[in-house]
N, C-alpha and C. Protein backbone atom coordinates (compact mmCIF):
# COMPACT_ATOMS: atom_id res chain seq x y z
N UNK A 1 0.84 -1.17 0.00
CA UNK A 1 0.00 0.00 0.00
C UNK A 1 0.89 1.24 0.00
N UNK A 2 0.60 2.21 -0.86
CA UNK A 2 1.03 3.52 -0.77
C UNK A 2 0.26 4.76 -0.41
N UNK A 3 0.61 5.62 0.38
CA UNK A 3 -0.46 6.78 0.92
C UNK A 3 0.75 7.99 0.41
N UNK A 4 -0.15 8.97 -0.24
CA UNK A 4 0.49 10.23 -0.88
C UNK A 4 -0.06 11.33 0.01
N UNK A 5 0.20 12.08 0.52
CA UNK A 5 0.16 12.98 1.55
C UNK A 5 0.48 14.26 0.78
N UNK A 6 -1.03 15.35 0.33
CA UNK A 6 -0.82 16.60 0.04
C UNK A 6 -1.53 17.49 0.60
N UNK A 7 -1.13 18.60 1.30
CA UNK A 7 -1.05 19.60 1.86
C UNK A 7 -2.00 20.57 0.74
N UNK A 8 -3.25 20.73 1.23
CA UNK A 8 -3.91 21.53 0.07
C UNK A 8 -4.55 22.44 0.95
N UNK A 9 -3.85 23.24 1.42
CA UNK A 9 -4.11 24.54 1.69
C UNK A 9 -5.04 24.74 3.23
N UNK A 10 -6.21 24.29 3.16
CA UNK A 10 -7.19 24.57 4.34
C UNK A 10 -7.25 22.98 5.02
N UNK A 11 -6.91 21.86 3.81
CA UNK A 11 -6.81 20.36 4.55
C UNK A 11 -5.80 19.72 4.10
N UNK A 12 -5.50 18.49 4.98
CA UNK A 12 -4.67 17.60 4.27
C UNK A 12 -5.19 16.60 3.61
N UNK A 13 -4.94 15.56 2.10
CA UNK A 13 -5.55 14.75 1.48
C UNK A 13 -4.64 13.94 1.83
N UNK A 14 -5.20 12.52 1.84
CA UNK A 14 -4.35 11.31 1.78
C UNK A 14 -4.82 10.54 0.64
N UNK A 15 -4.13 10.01 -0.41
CA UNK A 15 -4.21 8.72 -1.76
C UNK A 15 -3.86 8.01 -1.05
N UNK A 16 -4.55 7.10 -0.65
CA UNK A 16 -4.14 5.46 -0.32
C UNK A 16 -4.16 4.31 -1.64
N UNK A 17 -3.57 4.00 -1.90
CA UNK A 17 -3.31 2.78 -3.04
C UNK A 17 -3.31 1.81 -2.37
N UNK A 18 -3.93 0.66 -2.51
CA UNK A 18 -3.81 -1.14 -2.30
C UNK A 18 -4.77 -1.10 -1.26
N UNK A 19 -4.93 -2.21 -0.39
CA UNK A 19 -5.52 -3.08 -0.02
C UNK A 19 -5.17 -2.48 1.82
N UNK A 20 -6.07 -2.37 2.72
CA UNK A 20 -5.57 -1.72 3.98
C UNK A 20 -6.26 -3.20 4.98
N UNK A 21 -5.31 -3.34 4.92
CA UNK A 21 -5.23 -4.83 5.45
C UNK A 21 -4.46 -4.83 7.05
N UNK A 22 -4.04 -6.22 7.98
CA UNK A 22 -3.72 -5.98 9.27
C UNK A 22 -1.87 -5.62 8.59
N UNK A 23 -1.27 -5.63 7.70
CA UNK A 23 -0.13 -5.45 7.31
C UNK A 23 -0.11 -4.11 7.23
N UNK A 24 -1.04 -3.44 6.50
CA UNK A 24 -0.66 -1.91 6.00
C UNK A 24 -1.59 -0.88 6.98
N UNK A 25 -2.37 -1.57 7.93
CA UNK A 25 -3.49 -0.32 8.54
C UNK A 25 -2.47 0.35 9.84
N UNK A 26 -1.37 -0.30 9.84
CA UNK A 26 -0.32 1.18 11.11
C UNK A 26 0.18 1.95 9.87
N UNK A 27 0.31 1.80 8.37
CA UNK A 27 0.72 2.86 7.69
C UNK A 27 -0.14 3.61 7.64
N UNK A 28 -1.77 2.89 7.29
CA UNK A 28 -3.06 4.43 7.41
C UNK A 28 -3.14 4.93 8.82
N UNK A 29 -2.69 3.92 9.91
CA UNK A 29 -2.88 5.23 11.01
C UNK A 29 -1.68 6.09 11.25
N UNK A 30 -0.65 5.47 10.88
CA UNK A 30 0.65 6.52 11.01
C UNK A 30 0.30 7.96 10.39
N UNK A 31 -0.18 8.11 8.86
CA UNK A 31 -0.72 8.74 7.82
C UNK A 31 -1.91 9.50 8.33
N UNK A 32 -2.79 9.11 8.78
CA UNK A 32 -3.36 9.77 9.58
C UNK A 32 -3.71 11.29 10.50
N UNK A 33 -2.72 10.19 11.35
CA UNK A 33 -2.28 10.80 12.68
C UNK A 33 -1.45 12.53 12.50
N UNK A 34 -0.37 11.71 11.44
CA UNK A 34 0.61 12.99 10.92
C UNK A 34 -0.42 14.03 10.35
N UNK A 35 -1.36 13.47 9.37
CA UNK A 35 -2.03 14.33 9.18
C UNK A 35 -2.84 15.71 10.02
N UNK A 36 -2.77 15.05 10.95
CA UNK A 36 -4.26 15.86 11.60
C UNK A 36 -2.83 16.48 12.38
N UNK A 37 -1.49 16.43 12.98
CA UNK A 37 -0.88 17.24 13.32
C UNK A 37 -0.38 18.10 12.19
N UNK A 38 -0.68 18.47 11.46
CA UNK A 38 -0.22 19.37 10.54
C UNK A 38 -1.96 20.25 9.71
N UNK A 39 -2.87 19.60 10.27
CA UNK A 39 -4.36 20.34 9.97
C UNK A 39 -5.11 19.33 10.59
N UNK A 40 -6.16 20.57 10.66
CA UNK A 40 -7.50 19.81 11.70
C UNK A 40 -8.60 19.12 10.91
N UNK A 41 -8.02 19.19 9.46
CA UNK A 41 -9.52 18.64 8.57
C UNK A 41 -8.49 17.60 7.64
N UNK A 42 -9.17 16.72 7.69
CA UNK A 42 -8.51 15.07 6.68
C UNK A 42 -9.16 14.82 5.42
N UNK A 43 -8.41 14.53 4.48
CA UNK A 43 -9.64 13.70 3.00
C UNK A 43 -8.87 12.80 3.26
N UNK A 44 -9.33 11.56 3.16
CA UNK A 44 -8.84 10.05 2.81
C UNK A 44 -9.46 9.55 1.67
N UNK A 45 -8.86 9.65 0.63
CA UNK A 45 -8.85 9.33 -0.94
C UNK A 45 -8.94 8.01 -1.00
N UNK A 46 -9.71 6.58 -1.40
CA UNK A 46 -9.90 5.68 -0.67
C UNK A 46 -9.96 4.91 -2.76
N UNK A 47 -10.24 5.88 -3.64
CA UNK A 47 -10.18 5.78 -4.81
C UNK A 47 -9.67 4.13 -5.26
N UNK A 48 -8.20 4.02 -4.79
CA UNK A 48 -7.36 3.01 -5.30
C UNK A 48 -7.29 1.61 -4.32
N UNK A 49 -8.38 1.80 -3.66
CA UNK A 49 -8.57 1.04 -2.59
C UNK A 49 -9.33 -0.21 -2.55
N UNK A 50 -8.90 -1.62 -2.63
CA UNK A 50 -10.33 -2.58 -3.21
C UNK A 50 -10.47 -3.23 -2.42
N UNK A 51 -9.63 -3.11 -0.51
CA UNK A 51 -10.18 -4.02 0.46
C UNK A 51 -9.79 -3.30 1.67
N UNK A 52 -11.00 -3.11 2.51
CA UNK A 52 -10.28 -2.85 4.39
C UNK A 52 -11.01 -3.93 4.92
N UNK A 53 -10.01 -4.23 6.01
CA UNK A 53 -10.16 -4.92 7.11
C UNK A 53 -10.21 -4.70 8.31
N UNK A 54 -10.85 -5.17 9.46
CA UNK A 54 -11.39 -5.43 10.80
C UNK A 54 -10.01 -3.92 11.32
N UNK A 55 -8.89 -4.42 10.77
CA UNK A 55 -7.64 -3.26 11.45
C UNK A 55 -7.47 -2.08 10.59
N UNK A 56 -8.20 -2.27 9.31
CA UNK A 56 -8.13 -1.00 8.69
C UNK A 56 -9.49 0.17 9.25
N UNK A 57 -10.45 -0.57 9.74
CA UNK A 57 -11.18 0.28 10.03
C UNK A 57 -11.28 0.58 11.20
N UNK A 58 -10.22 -0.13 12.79
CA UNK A 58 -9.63 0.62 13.55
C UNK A 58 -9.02 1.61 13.24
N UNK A 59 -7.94 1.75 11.95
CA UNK A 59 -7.34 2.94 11.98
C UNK A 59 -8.29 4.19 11.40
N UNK A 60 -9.55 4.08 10.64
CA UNK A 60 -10.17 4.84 10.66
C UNK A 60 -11.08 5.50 11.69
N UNK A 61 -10.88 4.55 12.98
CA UNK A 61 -11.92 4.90 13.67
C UNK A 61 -11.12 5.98 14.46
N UNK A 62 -9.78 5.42 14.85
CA UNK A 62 -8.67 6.51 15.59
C UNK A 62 -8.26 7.76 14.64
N UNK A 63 -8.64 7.77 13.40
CA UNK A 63 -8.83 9.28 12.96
C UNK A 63 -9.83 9.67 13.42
N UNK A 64 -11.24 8.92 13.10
CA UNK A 64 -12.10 9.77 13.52
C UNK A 64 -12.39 10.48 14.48
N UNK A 65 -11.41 9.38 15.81
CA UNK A 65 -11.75 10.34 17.42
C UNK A 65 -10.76 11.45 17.34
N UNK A 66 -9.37 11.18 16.80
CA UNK A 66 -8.64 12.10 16.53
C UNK A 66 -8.98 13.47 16.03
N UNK A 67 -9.62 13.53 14.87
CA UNK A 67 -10.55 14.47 14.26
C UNK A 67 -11.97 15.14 15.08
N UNK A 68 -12.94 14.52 16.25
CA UNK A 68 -13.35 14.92 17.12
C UNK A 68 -12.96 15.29 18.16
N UNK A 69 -11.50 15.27 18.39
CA UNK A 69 -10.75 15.89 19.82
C UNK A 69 -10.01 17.17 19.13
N UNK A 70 -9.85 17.34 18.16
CA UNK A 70 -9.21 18.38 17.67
C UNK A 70 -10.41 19.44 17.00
N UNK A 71 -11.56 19.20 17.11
CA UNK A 71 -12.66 20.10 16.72
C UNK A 71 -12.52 19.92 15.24
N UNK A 72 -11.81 19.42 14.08
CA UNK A 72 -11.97 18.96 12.98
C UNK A 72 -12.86 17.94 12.02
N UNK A 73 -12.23 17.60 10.88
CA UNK A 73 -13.31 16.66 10.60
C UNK A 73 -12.10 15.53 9.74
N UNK A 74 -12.69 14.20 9.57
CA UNK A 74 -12.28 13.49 8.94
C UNK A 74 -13.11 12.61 7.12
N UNK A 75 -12.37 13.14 6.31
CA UNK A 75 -13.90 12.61 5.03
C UNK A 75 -13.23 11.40 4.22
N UNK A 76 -14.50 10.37 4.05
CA UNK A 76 -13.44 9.74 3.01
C UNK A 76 -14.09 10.03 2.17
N UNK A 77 -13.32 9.94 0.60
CA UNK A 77 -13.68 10.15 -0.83
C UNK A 77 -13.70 8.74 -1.53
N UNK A 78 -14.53 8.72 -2.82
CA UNK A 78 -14.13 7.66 -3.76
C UNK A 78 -14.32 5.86 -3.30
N UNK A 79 -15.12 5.98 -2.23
CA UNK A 79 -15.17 4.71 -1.91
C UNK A 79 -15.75 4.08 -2.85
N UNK A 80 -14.78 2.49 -3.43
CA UNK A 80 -15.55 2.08 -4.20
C UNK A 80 -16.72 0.76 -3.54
N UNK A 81 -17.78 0.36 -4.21
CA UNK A 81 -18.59 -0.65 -3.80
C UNK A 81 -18.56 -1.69 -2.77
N UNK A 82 -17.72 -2.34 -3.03
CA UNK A 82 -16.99 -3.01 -2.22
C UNK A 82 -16.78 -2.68 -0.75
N UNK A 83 -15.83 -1.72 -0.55
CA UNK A 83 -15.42 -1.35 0.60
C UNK A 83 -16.44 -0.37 1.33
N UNK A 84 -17.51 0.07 0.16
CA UNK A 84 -18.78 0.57 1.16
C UNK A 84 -19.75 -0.34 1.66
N UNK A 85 -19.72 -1.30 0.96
CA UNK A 85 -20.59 -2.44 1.62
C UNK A 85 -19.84 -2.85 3.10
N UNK A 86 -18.53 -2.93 3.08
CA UNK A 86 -17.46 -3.20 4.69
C UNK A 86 -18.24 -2.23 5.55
N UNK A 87 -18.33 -0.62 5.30
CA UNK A 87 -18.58 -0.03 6.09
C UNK A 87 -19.72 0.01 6.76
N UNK A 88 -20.81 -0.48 5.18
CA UNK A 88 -22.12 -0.87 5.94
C UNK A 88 -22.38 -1.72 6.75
N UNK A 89 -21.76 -2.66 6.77
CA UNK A 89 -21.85 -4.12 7.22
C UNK A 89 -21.44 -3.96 8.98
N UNK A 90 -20.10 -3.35 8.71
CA UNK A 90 -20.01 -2.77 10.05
C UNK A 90 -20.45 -1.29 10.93
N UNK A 91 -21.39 -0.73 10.30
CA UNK A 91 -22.06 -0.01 10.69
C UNK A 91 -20.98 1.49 11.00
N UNK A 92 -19.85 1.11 10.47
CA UNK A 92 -19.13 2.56 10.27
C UNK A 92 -19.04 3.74 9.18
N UNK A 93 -20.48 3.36 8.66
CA UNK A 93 -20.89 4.55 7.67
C UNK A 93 -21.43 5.04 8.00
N UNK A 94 -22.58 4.69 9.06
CA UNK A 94 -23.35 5.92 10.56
C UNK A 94 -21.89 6.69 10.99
N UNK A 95 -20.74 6.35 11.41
CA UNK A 95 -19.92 7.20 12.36
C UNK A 95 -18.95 7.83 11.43
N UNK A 96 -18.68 7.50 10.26
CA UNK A 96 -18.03 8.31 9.53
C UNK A 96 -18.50 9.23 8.37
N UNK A 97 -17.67 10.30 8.08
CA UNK A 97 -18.32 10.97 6.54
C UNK A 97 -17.47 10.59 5.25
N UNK A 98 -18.87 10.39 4.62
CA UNK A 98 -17.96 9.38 3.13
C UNK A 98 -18.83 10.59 2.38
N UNK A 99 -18.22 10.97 1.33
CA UNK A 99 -18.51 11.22 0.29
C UNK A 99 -18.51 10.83 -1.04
């Protein structure tokens, strides 16, 4: 998995590429984390993305509190089918914002 980290002015975006699996989900929370210390508002670009797992959507959940302790927000973009059905399934499309 690769995460591209750009600085766009009022937020930070993250491109995640591959699969956020129990191997690669401390790189989305590392990615994250950095993020929200450098701005209070997140995009997670989720575009290139065709699987999360049980630990990938821990690390989304520790943005999300991250992003509610800092008065910010956390969004994902581009989810494809697949991985919105994960979120439905686990009921983390009530607690997160997908666009």
């Amino acid at each position: 998995m690769n995460i591209i980290a750009t600085d766009c002015e009022s937020y930070m975006r993250l491109i995640v590429d591959g699969r956020v699996d129990t191997n690669t989900s401390p790189q989305l929370q590392q990615a994250v984390l950095s993020a929200f210390q450098k701005k209070k508002d997140v995009v997670v670009d989720f575009l290139n993305v065709p699987y999360i797992s049980s630990a990938g959507l821990r690390a989304l959940l520790i943005g999300q509190k991250t992003a509610a302790s800092k008065g910010g927000s956390m969004k994902l973009t581009n989810v494809s089918e697949i991985v919105m059905n994960i979120l439905d399934m686990s009921g983390f499309s009530k607690i997160l914002q997908i666009e």
